[in-house]
N, C-alpha and C. Protein backbone atom coordinates (compact mmCIF):
# COMPACT_ATOMS: atom_id res chain seq x y z
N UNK A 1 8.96 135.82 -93.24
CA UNK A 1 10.05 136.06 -94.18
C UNK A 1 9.47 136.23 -95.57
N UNK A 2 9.59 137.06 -96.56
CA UNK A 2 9.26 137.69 -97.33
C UNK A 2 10.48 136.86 -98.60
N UNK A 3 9.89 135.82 -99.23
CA UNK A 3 10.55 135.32 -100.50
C UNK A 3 11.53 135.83 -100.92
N UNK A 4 12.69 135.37 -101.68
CA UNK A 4 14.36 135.95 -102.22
C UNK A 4 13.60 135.59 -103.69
N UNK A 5 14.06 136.54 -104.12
CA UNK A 5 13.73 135.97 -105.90
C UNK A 5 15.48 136.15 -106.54
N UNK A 6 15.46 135.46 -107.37
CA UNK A 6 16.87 135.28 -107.79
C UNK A 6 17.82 137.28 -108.22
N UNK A 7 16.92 137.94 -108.63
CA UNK A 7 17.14 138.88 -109.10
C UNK A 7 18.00 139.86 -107.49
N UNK A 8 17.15 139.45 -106.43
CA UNK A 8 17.45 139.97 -105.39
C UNK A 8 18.41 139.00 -104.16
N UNK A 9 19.06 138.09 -104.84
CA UNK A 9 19.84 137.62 -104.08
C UNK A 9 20.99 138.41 -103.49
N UNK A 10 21.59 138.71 -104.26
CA UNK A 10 22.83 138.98 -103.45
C UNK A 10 22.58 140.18 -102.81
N UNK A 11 21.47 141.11 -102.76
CA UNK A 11 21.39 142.37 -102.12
C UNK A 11 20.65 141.51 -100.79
N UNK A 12 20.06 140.59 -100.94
CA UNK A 12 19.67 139.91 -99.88
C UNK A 12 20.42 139.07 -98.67
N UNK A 13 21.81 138.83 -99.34
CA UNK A 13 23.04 137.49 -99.19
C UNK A 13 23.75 138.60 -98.59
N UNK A 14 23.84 139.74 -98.89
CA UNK A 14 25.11 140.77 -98.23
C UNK A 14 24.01 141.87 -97.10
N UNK A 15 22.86 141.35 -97.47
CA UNK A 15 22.30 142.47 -95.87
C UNK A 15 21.97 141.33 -95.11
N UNK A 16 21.88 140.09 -95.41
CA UNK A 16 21.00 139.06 -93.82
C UNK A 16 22.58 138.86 -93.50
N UNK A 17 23.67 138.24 -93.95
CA UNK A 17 24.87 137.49 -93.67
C UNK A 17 26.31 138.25 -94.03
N UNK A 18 26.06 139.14 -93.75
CA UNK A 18 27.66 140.01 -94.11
C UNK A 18 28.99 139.87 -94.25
N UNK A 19 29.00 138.41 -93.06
CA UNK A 19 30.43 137.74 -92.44
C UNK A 19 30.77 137.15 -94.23
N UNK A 20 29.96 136.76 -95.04
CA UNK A 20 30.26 136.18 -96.54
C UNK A 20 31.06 136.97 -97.27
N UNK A 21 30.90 138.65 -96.90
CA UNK A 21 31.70 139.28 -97.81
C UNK A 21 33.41 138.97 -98.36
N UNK A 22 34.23 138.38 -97.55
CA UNK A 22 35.33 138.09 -97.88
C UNK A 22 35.31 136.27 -98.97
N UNK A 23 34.50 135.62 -98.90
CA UNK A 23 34.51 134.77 -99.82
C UNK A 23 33.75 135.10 -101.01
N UNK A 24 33.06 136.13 -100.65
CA UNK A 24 32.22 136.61 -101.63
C UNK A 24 33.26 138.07 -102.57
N UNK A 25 34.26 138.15 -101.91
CA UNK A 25 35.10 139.00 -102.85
C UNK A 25 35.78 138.50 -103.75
N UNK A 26 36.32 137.02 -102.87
CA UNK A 26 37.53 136.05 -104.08
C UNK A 26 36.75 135.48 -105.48
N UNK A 27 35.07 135.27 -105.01
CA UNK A 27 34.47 134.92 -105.84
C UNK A 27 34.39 136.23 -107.06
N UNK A 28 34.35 137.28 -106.57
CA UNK A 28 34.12 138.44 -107.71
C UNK A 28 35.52 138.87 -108.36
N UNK A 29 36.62 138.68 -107.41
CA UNK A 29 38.15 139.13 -108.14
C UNK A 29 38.03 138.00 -109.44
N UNK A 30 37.81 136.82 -109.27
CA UNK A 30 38.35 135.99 -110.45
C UNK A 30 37.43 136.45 -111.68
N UNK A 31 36.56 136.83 -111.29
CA UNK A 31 35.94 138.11 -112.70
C UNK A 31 36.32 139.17 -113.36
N UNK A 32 37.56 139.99 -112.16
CA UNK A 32 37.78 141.13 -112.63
C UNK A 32 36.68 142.25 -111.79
N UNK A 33 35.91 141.89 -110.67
CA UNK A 33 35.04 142.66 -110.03
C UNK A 33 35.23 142.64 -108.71
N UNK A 34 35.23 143.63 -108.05
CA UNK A 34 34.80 144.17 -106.47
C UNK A 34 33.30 143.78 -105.97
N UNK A 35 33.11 142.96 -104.69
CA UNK A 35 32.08 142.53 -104.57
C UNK A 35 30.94 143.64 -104.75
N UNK A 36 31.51 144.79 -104.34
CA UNK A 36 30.49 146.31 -104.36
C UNK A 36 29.93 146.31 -106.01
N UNK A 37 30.32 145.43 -107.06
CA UNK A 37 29.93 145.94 -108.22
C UNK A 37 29.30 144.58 -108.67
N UNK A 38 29.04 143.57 -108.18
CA UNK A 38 28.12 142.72 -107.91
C UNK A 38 26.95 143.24 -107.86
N UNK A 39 25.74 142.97 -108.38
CA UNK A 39 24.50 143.43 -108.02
C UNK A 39 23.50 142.23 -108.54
N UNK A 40 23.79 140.96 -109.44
CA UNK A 40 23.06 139.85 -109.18
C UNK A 40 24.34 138.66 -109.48
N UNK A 41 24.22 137.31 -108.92
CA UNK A 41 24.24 136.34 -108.90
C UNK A 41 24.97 135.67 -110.03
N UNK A 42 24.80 135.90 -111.33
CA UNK A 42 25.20 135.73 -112.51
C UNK A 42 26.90 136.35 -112.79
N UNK A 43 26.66 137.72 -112.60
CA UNK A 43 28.12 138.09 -112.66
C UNK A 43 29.09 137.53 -112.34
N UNK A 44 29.44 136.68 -111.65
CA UNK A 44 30.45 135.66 -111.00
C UNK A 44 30.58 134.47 -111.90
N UNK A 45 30.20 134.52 -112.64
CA UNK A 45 29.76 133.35 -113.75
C UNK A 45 29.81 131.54 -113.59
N UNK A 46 28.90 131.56 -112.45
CA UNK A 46 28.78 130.56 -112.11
C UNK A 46 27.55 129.87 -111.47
N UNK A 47 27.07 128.63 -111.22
CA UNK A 47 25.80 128.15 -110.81
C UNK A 47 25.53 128.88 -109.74
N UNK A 48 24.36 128.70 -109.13
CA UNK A 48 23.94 129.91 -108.36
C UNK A 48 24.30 128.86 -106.74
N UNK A 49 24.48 127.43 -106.68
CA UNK A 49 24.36 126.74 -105.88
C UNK A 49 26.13 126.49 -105.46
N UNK A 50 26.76 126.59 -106.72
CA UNK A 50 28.44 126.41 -106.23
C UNK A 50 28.45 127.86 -105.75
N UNK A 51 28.06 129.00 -106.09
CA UNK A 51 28.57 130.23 -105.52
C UNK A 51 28.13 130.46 -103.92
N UNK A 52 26.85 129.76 -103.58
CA UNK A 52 26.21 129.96 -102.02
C UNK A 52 27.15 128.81 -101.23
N UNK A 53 27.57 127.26 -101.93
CA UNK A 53 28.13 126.55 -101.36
C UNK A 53 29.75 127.49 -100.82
N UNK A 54 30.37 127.94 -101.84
CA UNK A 54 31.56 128.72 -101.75
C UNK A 54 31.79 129.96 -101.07
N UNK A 55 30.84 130.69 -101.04
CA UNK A 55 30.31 132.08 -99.94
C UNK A 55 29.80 132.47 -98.32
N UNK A 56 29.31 130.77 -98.42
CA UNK A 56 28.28 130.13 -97.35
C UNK A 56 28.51 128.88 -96.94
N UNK A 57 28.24 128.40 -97.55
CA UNK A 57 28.06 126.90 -96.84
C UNK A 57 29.02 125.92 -96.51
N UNK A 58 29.80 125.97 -97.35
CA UNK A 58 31.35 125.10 -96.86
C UNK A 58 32.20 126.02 -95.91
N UNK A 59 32.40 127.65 -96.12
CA UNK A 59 32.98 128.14 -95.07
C UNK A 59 32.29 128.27 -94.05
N UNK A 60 31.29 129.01 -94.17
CA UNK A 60 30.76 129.16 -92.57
C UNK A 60 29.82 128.30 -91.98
N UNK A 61 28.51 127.79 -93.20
CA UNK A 61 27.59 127.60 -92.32
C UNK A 61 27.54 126.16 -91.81
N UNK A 62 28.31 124.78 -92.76
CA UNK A 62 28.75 123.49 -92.40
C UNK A 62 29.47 123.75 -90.92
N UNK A 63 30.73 124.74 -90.89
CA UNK A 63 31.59 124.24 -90.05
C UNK A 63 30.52 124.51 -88.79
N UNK A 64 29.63 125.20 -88.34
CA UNK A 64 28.98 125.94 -87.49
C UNK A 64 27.84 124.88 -87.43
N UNK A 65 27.20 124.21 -88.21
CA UNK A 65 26.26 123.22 -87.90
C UNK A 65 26.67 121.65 -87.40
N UNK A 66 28.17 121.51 -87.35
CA UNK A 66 29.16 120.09 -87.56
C UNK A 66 29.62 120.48 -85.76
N UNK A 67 29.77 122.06 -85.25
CA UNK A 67 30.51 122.24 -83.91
C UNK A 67 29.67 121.70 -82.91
N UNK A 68 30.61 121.02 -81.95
CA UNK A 68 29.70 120.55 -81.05
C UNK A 68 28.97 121.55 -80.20
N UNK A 69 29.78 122.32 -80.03
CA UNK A 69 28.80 123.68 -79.39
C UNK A 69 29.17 125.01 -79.95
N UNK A 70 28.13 125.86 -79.52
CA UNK A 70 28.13 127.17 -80.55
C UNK A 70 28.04 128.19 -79.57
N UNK A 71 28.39 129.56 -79.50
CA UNK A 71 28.37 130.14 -78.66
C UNK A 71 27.11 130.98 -78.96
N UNK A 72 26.89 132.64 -78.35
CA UNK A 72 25.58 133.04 -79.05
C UNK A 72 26.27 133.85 -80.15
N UNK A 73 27.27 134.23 -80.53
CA UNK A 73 27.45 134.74 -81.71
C UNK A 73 27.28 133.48 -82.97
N UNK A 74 27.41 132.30 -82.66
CA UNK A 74 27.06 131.34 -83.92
C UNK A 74 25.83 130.93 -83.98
N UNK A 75 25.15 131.35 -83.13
CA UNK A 75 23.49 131.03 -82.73
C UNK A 75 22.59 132.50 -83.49
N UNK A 76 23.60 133.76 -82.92
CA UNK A 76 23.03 134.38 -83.85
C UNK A 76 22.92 134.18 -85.62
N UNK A 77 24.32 133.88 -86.00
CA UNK A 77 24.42 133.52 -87.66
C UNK A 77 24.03 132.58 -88.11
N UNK A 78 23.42 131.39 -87.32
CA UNK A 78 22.90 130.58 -87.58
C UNK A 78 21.38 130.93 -87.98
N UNK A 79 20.65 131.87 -87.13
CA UNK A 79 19.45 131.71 -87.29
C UNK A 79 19.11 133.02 -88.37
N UNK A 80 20.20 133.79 -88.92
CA UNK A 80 20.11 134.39 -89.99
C UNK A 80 20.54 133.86 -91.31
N UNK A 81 20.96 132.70 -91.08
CA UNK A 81 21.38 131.52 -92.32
C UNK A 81 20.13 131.02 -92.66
N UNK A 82 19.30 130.57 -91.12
CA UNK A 82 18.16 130.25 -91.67
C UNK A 82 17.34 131.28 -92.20
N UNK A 83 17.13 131.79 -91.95
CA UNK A 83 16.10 133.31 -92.08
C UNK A 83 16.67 133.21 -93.81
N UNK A 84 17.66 132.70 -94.50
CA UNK A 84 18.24 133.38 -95.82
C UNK A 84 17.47 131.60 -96.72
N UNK A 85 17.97 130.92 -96.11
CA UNK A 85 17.25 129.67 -96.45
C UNK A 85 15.42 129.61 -96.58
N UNK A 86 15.17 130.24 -95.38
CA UNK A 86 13.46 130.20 -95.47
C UNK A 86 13.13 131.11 -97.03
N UNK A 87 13.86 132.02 -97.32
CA UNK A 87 13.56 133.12 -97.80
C UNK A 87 13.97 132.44 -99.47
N UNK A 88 14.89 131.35 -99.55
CA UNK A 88 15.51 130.84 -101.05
C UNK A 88 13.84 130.17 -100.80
N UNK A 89 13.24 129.17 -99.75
CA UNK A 89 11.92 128.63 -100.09
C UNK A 89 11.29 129.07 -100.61
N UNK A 90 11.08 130.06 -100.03
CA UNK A 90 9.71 130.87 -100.30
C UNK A 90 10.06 131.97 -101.68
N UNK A 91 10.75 131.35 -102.69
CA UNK A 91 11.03 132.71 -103.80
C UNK A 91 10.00 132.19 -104.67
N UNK A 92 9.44 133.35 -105.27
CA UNK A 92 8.12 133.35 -105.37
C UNK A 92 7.82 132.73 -107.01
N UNK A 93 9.05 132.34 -107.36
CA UNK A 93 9.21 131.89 -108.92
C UNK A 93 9.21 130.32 -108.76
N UNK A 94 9.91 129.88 -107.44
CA UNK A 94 9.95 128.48 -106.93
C UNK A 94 11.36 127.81 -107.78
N UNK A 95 12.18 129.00 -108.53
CA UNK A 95 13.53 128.18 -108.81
C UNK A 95 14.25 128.32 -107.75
N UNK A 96 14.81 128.91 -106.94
CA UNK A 96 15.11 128.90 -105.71
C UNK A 96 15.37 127.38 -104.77
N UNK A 97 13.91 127.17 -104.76
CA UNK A 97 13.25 126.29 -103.92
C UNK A 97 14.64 125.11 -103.79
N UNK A 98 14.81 124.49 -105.14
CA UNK A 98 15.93 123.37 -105.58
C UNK A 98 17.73 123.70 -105.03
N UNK A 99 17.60 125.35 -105.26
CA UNK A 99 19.02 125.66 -104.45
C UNK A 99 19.25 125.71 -103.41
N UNK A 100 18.03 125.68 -102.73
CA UNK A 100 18.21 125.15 -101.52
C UNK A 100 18.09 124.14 -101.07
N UNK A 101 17.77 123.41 -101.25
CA UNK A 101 17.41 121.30 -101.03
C UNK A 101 19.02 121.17 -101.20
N UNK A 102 19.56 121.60 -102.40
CA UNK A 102 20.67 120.76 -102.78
C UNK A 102 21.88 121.31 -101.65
N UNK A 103 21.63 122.86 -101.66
CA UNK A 103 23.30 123.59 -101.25
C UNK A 103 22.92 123.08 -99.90
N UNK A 104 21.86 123.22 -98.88
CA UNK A 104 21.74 123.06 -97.21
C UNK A 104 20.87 122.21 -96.83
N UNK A 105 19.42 122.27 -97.25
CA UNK A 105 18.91 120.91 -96.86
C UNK A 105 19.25 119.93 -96.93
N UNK A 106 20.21 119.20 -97.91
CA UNK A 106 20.34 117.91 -98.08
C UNK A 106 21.66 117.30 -97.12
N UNK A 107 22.46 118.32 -96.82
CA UNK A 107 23.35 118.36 -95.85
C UNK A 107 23.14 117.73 -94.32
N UNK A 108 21.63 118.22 -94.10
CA UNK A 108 21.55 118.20 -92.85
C UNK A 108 21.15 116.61 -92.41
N UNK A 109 21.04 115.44 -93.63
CA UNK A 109 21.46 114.22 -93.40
C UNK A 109 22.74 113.63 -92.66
N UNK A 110 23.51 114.67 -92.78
CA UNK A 110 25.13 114.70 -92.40
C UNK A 110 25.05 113.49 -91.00
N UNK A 111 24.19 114.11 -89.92
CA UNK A 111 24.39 113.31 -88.49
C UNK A 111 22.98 113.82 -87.81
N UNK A 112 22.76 112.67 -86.62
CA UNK A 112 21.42 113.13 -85.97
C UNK A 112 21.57 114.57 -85.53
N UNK A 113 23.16 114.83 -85.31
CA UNK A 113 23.42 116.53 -84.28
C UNK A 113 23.12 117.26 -85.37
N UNK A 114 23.22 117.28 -86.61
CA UNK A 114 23.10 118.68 -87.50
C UNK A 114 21.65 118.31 -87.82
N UNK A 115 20.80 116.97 -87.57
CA UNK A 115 19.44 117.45 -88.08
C UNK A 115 18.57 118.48 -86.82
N UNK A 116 19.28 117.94 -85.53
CA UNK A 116 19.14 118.66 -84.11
C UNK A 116 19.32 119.87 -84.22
N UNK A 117 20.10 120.24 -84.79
CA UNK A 117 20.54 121.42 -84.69
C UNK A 117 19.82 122.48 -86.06
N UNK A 118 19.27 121.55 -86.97
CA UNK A 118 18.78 122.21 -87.98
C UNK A 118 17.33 122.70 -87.70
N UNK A 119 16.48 121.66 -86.63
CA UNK A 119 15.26 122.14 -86.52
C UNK A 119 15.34 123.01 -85.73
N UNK A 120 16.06 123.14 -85.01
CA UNK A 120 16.11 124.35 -83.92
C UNK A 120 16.34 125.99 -84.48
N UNK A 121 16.40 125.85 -85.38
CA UNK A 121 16.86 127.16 -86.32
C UNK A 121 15.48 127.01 -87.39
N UNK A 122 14.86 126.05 -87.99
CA UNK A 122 14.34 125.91 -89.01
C UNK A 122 12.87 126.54 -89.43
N UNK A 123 12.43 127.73 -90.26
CA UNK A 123 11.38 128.60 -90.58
C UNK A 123 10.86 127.27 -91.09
N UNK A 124 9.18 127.55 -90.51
CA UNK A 124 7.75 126.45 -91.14
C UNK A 124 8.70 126.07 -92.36
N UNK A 125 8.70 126.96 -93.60
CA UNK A 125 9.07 125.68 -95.13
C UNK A 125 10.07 125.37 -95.28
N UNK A 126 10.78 125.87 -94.46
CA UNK A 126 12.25 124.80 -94.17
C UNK A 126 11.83 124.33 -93.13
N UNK A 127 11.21 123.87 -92.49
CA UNK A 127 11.01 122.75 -91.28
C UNK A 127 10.01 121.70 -92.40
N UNK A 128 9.29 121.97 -93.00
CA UNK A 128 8.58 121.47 -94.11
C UNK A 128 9.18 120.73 -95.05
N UNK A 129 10.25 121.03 -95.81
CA UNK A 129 11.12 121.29 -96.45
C UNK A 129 12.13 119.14 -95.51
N UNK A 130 12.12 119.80 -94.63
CA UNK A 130 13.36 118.77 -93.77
C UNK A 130 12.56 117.54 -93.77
N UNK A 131 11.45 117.58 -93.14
CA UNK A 131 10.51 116.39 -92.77
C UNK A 131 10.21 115.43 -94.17
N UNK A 132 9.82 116.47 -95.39
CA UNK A 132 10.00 115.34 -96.23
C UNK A 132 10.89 114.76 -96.90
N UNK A 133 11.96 115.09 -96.65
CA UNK A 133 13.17 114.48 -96.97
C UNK A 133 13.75 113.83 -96.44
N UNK A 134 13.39 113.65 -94.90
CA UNK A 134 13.75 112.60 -94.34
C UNK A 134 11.98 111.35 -94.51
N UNK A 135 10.95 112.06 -94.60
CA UNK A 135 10.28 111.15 -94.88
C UNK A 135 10.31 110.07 -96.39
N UNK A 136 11.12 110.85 -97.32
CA UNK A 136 11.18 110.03 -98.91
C UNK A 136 12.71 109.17 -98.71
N UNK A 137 13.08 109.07 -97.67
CA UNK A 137 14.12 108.27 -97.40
C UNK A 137 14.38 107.80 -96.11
N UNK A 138 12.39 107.69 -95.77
CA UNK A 138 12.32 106.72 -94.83
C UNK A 138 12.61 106.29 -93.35
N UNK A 139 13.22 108.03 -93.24
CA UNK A 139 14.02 108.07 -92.19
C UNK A 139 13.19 108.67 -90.82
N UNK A 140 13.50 107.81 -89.67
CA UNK A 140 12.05 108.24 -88.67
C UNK A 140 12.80 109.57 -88.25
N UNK A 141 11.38 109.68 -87.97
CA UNK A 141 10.95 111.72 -87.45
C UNK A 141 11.14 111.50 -85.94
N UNK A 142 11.86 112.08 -85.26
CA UNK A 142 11.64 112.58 -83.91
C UNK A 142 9.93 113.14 -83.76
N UNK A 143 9.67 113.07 -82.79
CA UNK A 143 8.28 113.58 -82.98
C UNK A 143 8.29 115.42 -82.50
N UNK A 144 9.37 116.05 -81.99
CA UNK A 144 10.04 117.15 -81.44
C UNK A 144 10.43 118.07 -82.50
N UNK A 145 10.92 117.12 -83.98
CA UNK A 145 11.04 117.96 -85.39
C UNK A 145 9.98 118.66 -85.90
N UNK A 146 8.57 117.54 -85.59
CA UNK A 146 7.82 118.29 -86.41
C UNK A 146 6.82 119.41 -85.48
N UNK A 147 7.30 119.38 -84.35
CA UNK A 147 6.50 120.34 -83.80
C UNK A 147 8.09 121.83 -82.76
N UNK A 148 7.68 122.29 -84.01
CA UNK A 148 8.42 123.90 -83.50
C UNK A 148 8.85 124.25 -81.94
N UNK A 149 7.61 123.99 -80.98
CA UNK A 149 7.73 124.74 -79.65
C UNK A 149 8.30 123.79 -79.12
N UNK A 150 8.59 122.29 -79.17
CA UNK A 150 9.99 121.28 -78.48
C UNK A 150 10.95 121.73 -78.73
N UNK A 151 12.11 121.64 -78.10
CA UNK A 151 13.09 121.32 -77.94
C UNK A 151 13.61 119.99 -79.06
N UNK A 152 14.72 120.14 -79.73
CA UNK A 152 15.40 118.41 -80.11
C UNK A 152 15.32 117.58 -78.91
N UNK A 153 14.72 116.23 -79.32
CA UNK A 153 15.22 115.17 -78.27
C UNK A 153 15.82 114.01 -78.46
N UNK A 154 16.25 112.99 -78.08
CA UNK A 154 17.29 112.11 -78.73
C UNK A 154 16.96 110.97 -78.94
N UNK A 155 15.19 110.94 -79.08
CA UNK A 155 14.58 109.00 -79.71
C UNK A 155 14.75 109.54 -81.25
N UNK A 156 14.91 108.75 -81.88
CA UNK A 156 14.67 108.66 -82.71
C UNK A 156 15.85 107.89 -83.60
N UNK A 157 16.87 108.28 -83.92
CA UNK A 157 17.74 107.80 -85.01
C UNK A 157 18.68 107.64 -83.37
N UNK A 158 19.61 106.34 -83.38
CA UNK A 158 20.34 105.84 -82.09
C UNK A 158 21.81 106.38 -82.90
N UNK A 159 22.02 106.51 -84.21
CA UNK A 159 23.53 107.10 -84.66
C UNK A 159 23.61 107.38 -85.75
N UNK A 160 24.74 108.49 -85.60
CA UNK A 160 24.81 109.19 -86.60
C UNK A 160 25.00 108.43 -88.07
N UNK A 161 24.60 109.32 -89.48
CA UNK A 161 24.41 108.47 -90.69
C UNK A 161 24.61 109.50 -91.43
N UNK A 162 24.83 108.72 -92.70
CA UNK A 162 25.15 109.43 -93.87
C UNK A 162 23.71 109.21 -94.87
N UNK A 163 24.08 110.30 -96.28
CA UNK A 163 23.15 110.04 -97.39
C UNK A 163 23.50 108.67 -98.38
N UNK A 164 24.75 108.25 -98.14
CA UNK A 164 24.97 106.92 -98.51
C UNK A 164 24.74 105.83 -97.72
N UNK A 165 24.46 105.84 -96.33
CA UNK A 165 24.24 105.13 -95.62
C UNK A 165 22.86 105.02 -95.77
N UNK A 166 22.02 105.92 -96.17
CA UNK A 166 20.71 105.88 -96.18
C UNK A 166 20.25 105.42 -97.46
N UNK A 167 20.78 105.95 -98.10
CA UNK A 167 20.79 105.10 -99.65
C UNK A 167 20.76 103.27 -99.70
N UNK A 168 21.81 103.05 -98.99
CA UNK A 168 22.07 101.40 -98.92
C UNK A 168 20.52 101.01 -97.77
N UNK A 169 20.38 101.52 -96.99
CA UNK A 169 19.30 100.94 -95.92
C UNK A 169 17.84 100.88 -96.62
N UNK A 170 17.98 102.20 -97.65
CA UNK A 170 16.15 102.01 -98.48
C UNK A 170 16.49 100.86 -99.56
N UNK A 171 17.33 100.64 -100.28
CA UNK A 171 17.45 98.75 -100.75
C UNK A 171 17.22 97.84 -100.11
């Protein structure tokens, strides 16, 4: 995957993930713009992390990582969510890097099923990316996370938890 630099987001956000275009229009009407006249990130006049949360992540890509099962059309958009995530890593300026920790990595604390479900989708620096964030909060590694060609398996964390729950347990 070839780095997103901020300049090339949204030409990037409307060719990997297309299904965004309708939240990604309401976001451009309250400007006075047609998503077609969008051409960076800024125009919408807003953080670059509430606009991916609002386009992405609260509509489609939460509800789709939270389902207990996915069919292959959510398996496909899933692994082009990731493919859009590897690609915020790898932007080659490294501001990026933070919009993604905050808008989707940090999410995937949510429950053991969405971290399951996150490595199974997850490019090297977002698999990189996951491990130390559950390692700076202490939280044990499946040994299946950190190696790509496993499968998820189910030692490791016995139930599901939160980032406040994890918060209170590192005190």
């Amino acid at each position: 995957m070839q780095g997103i630099s901020s300049d090339e987001l949204v030409t990037h956000l409307m060719r990997l993930l297309p299904e965004v275009e309708p939240y990604f229009d309401k976001a451009a009407e309250r400007h006075g713009l047609r998503v077609s006249q969008v051409t960076h990130w800024d125009q919408v006049n807003t953080h670059l992390g509430t606009l991916l949360s609002e386009v992405l992540t609260y509509p489609l890509f939460q509800p789709l990582m939270e389902s207990p099962e996915i069919d292959a059309e959510a398996e496909d958009f899933l692994a082009r969510c990731f493919e859009f995530i590897e690609g915020l890593e790898e932007d080659p300026s490294g501001w990026l890097v933070d919009t993604a920790y905050f808008t989707f990595v940090e999410f995937f604390l949510k429950s053991r099923e969405v971290l399951d479900r996150a490595f199974r989708f997850a490019w090297p620096k977002t698999r990189a990316e996951i491990l130390a964030m559950l390692r700076g909060w202490n939280v044990p590694v499946d040994p299946s996370w950190e190696d790509p060609s496993r499968e998820g398996g189910t030692a490791g964390i016995a139930r599901p938890w939160s980032l406040s729950q994890l918060q209170l347990e590192a005190w």
